[in-house]
PDB file of N, CA and C in Angstrom:
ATOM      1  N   UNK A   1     176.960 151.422 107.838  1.00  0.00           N
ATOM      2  CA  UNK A   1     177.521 150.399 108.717  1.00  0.00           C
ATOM      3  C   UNK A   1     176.368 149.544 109.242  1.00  0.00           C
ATOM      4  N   UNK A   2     176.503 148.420 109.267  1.00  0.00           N
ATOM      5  CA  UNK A   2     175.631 147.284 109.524  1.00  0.00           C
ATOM      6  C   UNK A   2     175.976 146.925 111.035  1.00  0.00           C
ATOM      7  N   UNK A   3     177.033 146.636 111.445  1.00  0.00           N
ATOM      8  CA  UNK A   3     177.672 146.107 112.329  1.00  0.00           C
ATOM      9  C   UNK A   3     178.512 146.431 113.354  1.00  0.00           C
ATOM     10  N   UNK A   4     179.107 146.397 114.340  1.00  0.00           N
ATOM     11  CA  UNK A   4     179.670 146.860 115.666  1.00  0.00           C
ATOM     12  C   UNK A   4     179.969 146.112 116.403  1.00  0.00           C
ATOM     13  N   UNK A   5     181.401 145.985 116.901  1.00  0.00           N
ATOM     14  CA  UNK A   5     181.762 144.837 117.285  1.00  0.00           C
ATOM     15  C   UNK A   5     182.341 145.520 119.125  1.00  0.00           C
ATOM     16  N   UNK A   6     181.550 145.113 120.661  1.00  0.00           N
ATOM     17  CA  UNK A   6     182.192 145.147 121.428  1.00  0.00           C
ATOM     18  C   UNK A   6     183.195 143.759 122.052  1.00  0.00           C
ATOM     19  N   UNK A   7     184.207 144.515 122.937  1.00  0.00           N
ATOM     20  CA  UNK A   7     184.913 143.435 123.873  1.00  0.00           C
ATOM     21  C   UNK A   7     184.425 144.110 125.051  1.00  0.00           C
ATOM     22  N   UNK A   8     183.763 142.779 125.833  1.00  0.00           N
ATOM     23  CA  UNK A   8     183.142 142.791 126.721  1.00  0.00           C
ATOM     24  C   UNK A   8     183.896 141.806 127.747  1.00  0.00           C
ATOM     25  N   UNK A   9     184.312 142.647 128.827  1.00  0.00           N
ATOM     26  CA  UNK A   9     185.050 141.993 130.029  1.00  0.00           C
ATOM     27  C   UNK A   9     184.509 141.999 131.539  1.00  0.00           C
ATOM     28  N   UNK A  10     184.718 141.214 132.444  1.00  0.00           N
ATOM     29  CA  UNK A  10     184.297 140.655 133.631  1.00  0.00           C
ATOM     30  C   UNK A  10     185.324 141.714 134.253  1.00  0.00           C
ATOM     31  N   UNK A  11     184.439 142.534 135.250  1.00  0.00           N
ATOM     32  CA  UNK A  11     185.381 143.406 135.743  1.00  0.00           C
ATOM     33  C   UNK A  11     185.389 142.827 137.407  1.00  0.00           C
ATOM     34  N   UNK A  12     185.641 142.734 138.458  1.00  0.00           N
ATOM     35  CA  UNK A  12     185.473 142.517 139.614  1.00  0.00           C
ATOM     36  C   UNK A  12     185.050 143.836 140.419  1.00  0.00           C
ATOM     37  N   UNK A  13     185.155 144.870 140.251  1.00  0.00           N
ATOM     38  CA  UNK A  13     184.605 145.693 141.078  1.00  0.00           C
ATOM     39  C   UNK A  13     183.423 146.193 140.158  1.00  0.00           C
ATOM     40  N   UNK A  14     183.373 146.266 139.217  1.00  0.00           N
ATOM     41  CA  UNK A  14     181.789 146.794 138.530  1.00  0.00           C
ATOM     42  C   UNK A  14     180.456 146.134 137.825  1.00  0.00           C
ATOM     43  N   UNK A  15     180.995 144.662 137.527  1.00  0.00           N
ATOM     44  CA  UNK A  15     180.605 143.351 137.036  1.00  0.00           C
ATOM     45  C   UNK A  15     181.086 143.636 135.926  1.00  0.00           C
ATOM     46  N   UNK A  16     180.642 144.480 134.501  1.00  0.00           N
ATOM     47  CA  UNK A  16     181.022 143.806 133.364  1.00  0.00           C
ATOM     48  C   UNK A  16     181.211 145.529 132.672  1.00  0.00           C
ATOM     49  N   UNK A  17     182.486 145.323 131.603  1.00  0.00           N
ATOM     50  CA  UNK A  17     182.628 146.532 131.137  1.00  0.00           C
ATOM     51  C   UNK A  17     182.533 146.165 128.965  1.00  0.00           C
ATOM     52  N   UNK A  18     182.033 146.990 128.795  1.00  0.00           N
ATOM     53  CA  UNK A  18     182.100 146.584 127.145  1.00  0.00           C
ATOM     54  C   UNK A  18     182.620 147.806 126.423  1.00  0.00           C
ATOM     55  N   UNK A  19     183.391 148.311 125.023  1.00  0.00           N
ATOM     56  CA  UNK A  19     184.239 148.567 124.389  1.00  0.00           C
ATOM     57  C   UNK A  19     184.113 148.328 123.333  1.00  0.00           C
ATOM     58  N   UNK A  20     183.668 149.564 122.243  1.00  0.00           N
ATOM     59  CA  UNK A  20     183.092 149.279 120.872  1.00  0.00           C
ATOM     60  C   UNK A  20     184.848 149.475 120.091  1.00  0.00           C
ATOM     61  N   UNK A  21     184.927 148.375 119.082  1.00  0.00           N
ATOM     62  CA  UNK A  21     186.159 148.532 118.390  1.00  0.00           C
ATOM     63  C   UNK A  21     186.348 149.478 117.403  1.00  0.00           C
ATOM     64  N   UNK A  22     187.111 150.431 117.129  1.00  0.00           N
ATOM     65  CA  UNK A  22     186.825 151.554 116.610  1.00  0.00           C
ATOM     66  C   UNK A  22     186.233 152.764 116.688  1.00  0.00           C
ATOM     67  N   UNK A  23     185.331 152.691 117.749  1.00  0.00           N
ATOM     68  CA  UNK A  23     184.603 154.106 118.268  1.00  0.00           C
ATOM     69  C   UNK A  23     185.314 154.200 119.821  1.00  0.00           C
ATOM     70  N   UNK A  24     184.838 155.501 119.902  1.00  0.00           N
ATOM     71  CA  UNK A  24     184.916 155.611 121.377  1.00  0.00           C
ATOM     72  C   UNK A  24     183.156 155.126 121.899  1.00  0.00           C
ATOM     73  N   UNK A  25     183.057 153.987 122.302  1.00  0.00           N
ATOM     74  CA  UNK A  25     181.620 153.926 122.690  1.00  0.00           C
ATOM     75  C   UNK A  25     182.085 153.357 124.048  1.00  0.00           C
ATOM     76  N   UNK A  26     181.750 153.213 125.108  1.00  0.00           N
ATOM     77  CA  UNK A  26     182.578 152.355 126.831  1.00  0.00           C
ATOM     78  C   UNK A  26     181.284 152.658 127.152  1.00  0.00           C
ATOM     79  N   UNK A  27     180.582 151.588 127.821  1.00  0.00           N
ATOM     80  CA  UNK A  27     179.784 151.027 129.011  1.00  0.00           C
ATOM     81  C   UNK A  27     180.310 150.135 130.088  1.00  0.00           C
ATOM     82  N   UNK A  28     179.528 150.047 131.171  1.00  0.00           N
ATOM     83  CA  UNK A  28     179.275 149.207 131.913  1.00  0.00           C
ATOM     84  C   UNK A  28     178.321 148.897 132.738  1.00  0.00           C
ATOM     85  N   UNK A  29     177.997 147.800 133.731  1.00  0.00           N
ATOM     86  CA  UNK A  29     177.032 147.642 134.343  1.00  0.00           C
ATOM     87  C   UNK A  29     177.406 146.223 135.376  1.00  0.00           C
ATOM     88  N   UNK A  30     176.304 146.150 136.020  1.00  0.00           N
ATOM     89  CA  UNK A  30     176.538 144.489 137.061  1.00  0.00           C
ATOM     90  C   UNK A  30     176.095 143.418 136.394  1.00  0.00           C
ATOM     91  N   UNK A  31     175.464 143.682 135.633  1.00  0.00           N
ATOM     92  CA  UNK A  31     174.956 142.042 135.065  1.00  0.00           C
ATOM     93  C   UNK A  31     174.755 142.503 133.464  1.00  0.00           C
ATOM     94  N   UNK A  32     175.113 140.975 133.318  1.00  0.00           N
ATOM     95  CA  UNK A  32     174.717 141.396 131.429  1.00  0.00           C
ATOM     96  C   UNK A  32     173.817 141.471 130.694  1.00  0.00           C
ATOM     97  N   UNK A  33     172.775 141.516 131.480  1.00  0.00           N
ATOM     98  CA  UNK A  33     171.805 142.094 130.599  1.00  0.00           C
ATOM     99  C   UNK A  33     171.574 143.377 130.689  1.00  0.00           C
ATOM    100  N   UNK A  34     171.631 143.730 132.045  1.00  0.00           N
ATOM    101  CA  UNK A  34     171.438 145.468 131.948  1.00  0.00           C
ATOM    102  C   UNK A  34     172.629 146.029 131.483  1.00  0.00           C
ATOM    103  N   UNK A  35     173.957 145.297 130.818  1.00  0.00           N
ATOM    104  CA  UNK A  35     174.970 145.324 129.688  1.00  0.00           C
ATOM    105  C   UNK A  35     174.572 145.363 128.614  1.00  0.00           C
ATOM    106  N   UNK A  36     173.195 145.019 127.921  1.00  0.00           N
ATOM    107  CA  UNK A  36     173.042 145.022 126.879  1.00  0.00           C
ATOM    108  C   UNK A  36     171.909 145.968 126.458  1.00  0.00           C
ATOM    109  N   UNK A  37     171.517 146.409 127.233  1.00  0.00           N
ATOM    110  CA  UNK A  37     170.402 147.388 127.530  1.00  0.00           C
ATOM    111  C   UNK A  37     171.320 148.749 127.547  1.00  0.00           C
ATOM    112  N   UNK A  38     172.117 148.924 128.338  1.00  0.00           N
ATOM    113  CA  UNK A  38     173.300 150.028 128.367  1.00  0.00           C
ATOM    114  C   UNK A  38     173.838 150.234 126.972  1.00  0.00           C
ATOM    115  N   UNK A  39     174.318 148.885 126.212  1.00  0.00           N
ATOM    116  CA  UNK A  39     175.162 148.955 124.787  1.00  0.00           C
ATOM    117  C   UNK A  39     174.035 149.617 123.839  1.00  0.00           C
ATOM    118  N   UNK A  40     172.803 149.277 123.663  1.00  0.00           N
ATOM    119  CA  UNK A  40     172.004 149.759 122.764  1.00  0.00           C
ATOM    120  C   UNK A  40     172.047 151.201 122.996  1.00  0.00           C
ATOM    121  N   UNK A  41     171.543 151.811 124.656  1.00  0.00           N
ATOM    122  CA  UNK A  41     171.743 152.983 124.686  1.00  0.00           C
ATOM    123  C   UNK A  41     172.851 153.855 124.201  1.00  0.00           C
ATOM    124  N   UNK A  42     173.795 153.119 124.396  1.00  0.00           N
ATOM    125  CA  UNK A  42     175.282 154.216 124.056  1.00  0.00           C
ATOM    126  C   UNK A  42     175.157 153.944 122.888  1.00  0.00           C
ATOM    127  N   UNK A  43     174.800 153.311 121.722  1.00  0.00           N
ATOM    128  CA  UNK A  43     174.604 153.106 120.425  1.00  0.00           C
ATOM    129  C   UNK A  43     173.675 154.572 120.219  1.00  0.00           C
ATOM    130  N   UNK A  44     172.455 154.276 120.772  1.00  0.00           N
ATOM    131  CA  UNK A  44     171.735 155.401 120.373  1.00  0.00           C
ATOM    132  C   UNK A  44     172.391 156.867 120.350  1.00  0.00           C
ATOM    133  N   UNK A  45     172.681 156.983 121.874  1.00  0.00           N
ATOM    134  CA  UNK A  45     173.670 158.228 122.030  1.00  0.00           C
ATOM    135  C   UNK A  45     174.537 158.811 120.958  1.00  0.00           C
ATOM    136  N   UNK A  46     175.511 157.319 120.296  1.00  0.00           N
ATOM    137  CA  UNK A  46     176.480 157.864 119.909  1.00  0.00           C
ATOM    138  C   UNK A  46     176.394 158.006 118.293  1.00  0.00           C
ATOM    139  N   UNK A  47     175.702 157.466 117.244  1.00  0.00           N
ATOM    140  CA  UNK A  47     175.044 157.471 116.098  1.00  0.00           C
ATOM    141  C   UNK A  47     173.798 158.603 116.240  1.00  0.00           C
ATOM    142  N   UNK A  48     174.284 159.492 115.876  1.00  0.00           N
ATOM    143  CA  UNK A  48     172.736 160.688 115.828  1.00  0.00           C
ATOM    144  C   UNK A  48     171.810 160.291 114.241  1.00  0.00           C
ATOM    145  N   UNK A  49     172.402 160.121 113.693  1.00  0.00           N
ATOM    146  CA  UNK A  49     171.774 159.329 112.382  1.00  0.00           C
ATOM    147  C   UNK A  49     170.964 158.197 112.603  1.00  0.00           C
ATOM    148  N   UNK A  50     169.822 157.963 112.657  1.00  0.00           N
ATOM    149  CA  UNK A  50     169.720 156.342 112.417  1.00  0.00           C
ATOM    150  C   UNK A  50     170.228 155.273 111.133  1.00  0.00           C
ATOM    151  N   UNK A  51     170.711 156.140 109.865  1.00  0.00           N
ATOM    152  CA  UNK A  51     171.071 155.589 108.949  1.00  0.00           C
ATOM    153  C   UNK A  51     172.483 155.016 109.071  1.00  0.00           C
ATOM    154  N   UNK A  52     173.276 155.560 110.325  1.00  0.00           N
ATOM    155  CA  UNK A  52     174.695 155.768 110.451  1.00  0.00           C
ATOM    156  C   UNK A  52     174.634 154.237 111.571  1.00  0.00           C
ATOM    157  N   UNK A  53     173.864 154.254 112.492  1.00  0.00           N
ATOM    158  CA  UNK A  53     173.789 153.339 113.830  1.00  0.00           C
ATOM    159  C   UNK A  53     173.398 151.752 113.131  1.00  0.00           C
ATOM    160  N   UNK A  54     174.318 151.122 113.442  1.00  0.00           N
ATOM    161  CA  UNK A  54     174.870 149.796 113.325  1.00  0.00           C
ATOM    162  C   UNK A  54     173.596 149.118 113.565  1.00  0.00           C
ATOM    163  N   UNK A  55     172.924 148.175 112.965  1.00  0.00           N
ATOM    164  CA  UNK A  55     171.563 147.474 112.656  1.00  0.00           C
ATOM    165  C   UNK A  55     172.248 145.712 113.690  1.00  0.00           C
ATOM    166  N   UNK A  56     173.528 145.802 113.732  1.00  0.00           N
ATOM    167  CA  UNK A  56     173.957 144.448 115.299  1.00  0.00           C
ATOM    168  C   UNK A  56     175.353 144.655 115.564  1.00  0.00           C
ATOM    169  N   UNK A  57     174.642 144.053 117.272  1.00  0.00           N
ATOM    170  CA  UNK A  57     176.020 144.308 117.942  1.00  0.00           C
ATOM    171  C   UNK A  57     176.716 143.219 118.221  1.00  0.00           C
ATOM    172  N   UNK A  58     177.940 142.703 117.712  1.00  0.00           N
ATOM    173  CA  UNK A  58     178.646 141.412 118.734  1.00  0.00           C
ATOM    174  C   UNK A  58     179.520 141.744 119.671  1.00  0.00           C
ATOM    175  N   UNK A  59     179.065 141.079 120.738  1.00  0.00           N
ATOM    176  CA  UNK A  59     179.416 141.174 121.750  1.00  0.00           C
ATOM    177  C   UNK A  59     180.768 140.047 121.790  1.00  0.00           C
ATOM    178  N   UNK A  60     182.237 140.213 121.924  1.00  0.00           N
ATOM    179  CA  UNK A  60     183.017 139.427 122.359  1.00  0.00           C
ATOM    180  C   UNK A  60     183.423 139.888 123.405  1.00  0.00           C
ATOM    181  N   UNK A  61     183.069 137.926 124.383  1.00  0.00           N
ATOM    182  CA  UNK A  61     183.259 138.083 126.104  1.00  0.00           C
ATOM    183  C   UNK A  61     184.457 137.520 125.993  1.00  0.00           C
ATOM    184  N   UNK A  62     185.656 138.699 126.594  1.00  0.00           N
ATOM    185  CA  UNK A  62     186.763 137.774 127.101  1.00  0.00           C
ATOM    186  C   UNK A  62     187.019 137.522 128.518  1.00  0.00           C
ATOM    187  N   UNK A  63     187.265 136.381 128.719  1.00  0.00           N
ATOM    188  CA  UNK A  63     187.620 135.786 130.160  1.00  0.00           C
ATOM    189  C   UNK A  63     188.690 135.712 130.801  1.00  0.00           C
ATOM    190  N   UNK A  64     189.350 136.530 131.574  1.00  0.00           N
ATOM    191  CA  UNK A  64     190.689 136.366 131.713  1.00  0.00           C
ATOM    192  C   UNK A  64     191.000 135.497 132.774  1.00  0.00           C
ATOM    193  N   UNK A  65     191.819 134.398 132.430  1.00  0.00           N
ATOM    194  CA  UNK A  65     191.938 133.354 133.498  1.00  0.00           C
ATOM    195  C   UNK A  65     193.097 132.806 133.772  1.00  0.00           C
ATOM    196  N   UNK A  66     193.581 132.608 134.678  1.00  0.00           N
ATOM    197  CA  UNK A  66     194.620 132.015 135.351  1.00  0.00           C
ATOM    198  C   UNK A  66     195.298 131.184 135.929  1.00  0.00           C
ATOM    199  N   UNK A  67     195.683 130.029 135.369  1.00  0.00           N
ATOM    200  CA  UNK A  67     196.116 128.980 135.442  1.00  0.00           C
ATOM    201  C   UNK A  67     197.783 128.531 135.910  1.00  0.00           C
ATOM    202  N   UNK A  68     197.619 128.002 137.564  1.00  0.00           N
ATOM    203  CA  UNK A  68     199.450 127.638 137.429  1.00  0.00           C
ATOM    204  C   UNK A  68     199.334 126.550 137.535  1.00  0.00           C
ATOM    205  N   UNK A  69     200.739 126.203 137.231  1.00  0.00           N
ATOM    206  CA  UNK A  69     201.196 125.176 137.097  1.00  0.00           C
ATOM    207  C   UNK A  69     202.757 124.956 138.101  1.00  0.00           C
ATOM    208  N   UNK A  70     202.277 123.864 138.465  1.00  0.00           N
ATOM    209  CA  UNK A  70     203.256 123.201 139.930  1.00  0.00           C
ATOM    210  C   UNK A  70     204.088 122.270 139.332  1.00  0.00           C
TER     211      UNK A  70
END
């Protein structure tokens, strides 16, 4: 596997939570970079192989937003 795809969401009480598709991999953190520092780690954690652990990660940020209309 080359590749690893999280969804990475804006949480309000924790700042930001990310979610590998297909694994059980879940982080989080307050800011996104120490989000991305966290994702590598749980990568490491969770691939005991280095041959097995995904060589990139995409990160998809979804924004959930809320819009009315009057």
């Amino acid at each position: 596997m080359k590749e690893i795809f999280f969804i990475v969401e804006e949480d309000q009480e924790s700042g930001f939570t990310a979610k590998a598709l297909g694994f059980s991999i879940f982080t989080e953190a307050e800011t996104m970079d120490q989000l991305k520092i966290n994702i590598k780690e749980a990568l490491e954690c969770h691939f005991d192989d280095p041959k097995e652990k995904p060589q990139i990660a995409h990160l998809h940020y979804v924004k959930d937003e809320i819009l009315t209309i009057a």
